[in-house]
Protein backbone atom coordinates (compact mmCIF):
# COMPACT_ATOMS: atom_id res chain seq x y z
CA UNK A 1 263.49 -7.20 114.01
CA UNK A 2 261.50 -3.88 114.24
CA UNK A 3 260.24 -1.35 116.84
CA UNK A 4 256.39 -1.21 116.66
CA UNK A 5 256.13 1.94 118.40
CA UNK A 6 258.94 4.39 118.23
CA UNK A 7 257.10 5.98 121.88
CA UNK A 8 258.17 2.74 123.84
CA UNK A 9 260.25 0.18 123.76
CA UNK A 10 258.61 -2.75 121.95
CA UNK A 11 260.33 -4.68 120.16
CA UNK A 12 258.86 -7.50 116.90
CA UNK A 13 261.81 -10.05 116.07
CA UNK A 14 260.62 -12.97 114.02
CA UNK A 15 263.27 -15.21 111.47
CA UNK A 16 264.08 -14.45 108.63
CA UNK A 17 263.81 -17.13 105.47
CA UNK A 18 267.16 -18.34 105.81
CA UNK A 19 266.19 -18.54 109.45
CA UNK A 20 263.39 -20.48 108.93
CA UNK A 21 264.93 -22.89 106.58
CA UNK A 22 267.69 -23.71 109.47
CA UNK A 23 265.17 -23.77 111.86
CA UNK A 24 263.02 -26.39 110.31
CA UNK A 25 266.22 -28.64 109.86
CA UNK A 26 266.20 -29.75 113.68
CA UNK A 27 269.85 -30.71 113.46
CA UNK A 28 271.14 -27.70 115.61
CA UNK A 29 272.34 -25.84 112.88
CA UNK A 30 270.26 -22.97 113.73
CA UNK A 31 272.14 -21.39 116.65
CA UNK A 32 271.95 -16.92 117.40
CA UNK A 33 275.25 -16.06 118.36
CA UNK A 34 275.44 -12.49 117.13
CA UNK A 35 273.14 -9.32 115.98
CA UNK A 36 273.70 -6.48 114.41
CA UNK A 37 271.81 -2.97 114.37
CA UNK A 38 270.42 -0.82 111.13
CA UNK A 39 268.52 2.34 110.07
CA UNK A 40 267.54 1.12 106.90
CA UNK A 41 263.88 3.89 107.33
CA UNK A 42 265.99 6.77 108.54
CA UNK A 43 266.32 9.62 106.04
CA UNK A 44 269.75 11.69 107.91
CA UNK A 45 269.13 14.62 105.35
CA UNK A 46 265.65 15.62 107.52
CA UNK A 47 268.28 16.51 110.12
CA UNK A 48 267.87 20.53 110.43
CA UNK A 49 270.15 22.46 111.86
CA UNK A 50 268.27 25.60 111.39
CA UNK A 51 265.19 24.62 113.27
CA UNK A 52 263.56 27.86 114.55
CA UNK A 53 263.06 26.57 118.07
CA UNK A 54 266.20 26.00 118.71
CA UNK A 55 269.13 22.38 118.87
CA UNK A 56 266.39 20.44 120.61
CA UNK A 57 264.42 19.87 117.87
CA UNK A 58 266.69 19.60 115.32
CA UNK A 59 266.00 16.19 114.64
CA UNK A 60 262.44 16.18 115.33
CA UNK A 61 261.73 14.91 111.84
CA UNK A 62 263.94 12.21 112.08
CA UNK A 63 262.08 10.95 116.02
CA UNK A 64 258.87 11.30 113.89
CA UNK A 65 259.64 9.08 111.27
CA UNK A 66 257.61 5.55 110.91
CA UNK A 67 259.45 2.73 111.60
CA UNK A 68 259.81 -0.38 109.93
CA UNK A 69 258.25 -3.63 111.12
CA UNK A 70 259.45 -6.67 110.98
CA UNK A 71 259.50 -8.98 107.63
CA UNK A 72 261.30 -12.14 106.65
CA UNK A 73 262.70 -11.42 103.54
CA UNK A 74 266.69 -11.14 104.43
CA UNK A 75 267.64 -9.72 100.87
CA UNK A 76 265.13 -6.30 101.30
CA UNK A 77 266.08 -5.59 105.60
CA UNK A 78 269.39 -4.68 107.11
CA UNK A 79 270.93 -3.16 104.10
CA UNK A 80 272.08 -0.02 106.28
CA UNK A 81 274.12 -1.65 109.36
CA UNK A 82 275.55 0.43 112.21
CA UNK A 83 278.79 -0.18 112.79
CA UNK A 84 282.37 1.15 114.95
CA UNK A 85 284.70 3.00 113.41
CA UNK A 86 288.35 4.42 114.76
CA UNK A 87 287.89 8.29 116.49
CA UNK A 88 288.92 10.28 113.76
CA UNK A 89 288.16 8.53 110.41
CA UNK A 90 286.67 11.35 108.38
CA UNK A 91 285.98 8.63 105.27
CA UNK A 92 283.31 6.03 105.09
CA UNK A 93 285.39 2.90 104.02
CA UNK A 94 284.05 1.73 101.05
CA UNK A 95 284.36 -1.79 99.09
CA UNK A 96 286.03 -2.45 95.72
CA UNK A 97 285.37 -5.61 94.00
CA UNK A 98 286.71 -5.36 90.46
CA UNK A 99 283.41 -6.00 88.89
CA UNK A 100 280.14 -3.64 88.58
CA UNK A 101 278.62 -6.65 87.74
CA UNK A 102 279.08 -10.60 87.21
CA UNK A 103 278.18 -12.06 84.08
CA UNK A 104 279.12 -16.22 83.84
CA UNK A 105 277.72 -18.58 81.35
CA UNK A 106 276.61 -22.09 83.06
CA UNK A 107 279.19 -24.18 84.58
CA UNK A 108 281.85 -20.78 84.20
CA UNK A 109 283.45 -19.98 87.55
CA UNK A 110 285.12 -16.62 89.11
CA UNK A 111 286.83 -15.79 92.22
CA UNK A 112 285.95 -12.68 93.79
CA UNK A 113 289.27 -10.96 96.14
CA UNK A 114 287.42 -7.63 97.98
CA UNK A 115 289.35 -4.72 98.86
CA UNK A 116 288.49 -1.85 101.27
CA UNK A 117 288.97 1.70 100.62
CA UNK A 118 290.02 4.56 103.03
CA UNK A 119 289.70 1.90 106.08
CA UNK A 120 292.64 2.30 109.11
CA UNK A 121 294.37 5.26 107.70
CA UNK A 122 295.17 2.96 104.51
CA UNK A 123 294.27 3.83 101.24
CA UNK A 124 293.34 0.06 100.45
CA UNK A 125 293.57 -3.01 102.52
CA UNK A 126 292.51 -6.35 102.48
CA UNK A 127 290.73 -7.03 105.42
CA UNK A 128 292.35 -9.43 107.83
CA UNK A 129 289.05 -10.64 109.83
CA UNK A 130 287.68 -11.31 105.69
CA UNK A 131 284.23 -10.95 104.38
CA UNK A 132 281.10 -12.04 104.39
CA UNK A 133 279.49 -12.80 101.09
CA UNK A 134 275.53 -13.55 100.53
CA UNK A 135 274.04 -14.60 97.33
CA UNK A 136 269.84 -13.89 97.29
CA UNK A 137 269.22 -17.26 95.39
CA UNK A 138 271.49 -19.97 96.27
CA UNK A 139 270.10 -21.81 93.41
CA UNK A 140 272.07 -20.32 90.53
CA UNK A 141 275.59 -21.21 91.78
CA UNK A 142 276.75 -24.77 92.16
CA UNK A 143 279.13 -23.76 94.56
CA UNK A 144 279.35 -20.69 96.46
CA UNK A 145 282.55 -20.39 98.97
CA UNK A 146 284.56 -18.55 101.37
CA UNK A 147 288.32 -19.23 101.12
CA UNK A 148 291.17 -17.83 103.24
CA UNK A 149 289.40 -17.82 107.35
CA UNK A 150 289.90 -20.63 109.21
CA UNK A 151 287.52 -19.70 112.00
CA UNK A 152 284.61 -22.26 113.54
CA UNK A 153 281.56 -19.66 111.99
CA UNK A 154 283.16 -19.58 108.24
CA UNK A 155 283.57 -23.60 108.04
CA UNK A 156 280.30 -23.48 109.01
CA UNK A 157 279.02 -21.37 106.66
CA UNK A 158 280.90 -23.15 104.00
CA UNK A 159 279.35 -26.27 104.71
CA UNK A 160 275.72 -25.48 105.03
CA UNK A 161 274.05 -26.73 102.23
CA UNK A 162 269.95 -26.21 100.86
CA UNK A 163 267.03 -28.38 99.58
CA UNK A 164 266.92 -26.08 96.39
CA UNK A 165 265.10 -23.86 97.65
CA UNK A 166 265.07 -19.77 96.64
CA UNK A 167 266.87 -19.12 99.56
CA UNK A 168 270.35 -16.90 100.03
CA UNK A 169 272.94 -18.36 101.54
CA UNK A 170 276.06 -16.27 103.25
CA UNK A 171 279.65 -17.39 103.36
CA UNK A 172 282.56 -15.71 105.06
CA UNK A 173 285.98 -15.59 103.38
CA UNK A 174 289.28 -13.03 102.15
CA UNK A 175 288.18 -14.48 98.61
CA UNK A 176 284.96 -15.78 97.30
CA UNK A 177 284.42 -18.42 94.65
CA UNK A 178 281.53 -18.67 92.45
CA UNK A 179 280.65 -21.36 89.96
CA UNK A 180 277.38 -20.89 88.03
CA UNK A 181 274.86 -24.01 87.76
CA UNK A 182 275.09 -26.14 85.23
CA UNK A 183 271.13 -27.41 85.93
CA UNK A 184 268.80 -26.85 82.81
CA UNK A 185 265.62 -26.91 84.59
CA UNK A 186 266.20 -24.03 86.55
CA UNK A 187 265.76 -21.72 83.48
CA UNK A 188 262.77 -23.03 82.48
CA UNK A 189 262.05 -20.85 79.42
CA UNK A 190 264.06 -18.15 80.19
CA UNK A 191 267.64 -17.93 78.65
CA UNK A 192 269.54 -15.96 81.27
CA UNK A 193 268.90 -16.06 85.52
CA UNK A 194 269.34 -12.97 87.33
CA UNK A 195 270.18 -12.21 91.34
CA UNK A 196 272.72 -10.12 93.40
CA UNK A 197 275.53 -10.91 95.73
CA UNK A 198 275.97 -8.21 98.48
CA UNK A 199 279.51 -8.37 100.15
CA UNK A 200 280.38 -6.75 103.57
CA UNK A 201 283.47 -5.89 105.54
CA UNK A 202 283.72 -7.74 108.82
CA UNK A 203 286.20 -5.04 109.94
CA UNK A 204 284.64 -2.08 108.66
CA UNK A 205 281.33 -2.54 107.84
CA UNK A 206 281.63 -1.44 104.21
CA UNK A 207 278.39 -2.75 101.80
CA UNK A 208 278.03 -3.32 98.10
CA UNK A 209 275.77 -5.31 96.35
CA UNK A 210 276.00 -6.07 92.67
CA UNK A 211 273.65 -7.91 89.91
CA UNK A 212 274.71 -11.70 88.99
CA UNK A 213 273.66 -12.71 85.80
CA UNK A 214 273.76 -16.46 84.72
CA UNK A 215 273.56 -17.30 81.28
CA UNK A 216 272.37 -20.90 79.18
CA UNK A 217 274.51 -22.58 76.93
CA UNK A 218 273.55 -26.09 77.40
């Protein structure tokens, strides 16, 4: 979703890929029951305090800035979401993982437990509404779940499955559970696949996304 013209109101919403792909299955799995707000184009540092005319224009650069439209690919839109935080928290939360980076040779499996950082007055905490985890190519992973929520929208999740198609896929869990593929083809000539899992806090709104990196042995 985009504004066309940051003058008026207009808003362009079309589906995404993933959308698309759950569109297209007719079987009602494609069902909108939340959104969520970014400002992925907006550049906070053009914010100028020291303006010579004065606090109404101090973030006239920032109104004048072009706005993104609408495009389909989920991976590259929504990076930078908006989100609530308690009155008083004077530190972005912030994600921990315990990797920089995944590495697994084919068929290898690892379990990934997030923690958030300066979140509710604690200096770590595992978030009690869980995660959401989304892998940009569902294709390199034989599975790819959410463990520890129970709730209607995770099994969901969990269960959705693809034609193998380059599509991402999202889960929702307190731990997620990766096992690499184990199908040749997919490499073609190459000897290693490459793609990135972004993980966000349901509670806080924390991001990080890191590279995945699946390596041939068979």
């Amino acid at each position: 979703m985009g504004y066309l013209d940051n003058s008026i109101v207009t808003v362009d919403a079309i589906l995404t890929k993933k959308g698309r792909e759950l569109l297209a299955r007719g079987d009602g799995s494609f069902k909108i029951t939340q959104f969520a707000l970014a400002d992925d184009e907006i550049d906070y540092t053009l914010y100028n305090p020291l303006h010579p005319s004065g606090s109404a224009l101090y973030g006239e650069a920032i109104e004048n800035m072009p706005l993104l439209e609408a495009f389909p690919d989920e991976t590259q839109i929504m990076k930078y979401k908006l989100t609530t935080l308690p009155r008083g928290t004077s530190k972005l939360p912030v994600l921990d993982l315990g990797y920089s980076s995944i590495s697994l040779k084919q068929g290898a499996s690892v379990a990934i437990t997030p923690q958030t950082l300066n979140y509710l007055g604690a200096t770590t905490i595992f978030e009690t509404d869980g995660y959401t985890a989304t892998i940009a190519d569902v294709r390199v992973f034989n599975s790819f779940t959410g463990v520890g929520i129970n709730t209607d929208e995770a099994t969901r999740l969990n269960t959705v499955t693809t034609v193998g198609t380059n599509v991402s896929k999202t889960v929702i869990g307190t731990s997620i559970n990766l096992t690499a593929t184990s199908v040749n083809t997919l490499f073609g000539s190459r000897t290693q696949l490459q793609t990135t899992v972004t993980i966000i806090g349901r509670g806080s709104g924390a991001r990080l996304t890191i590279p995945v990196t699946i390596t041939k042995t068979n």
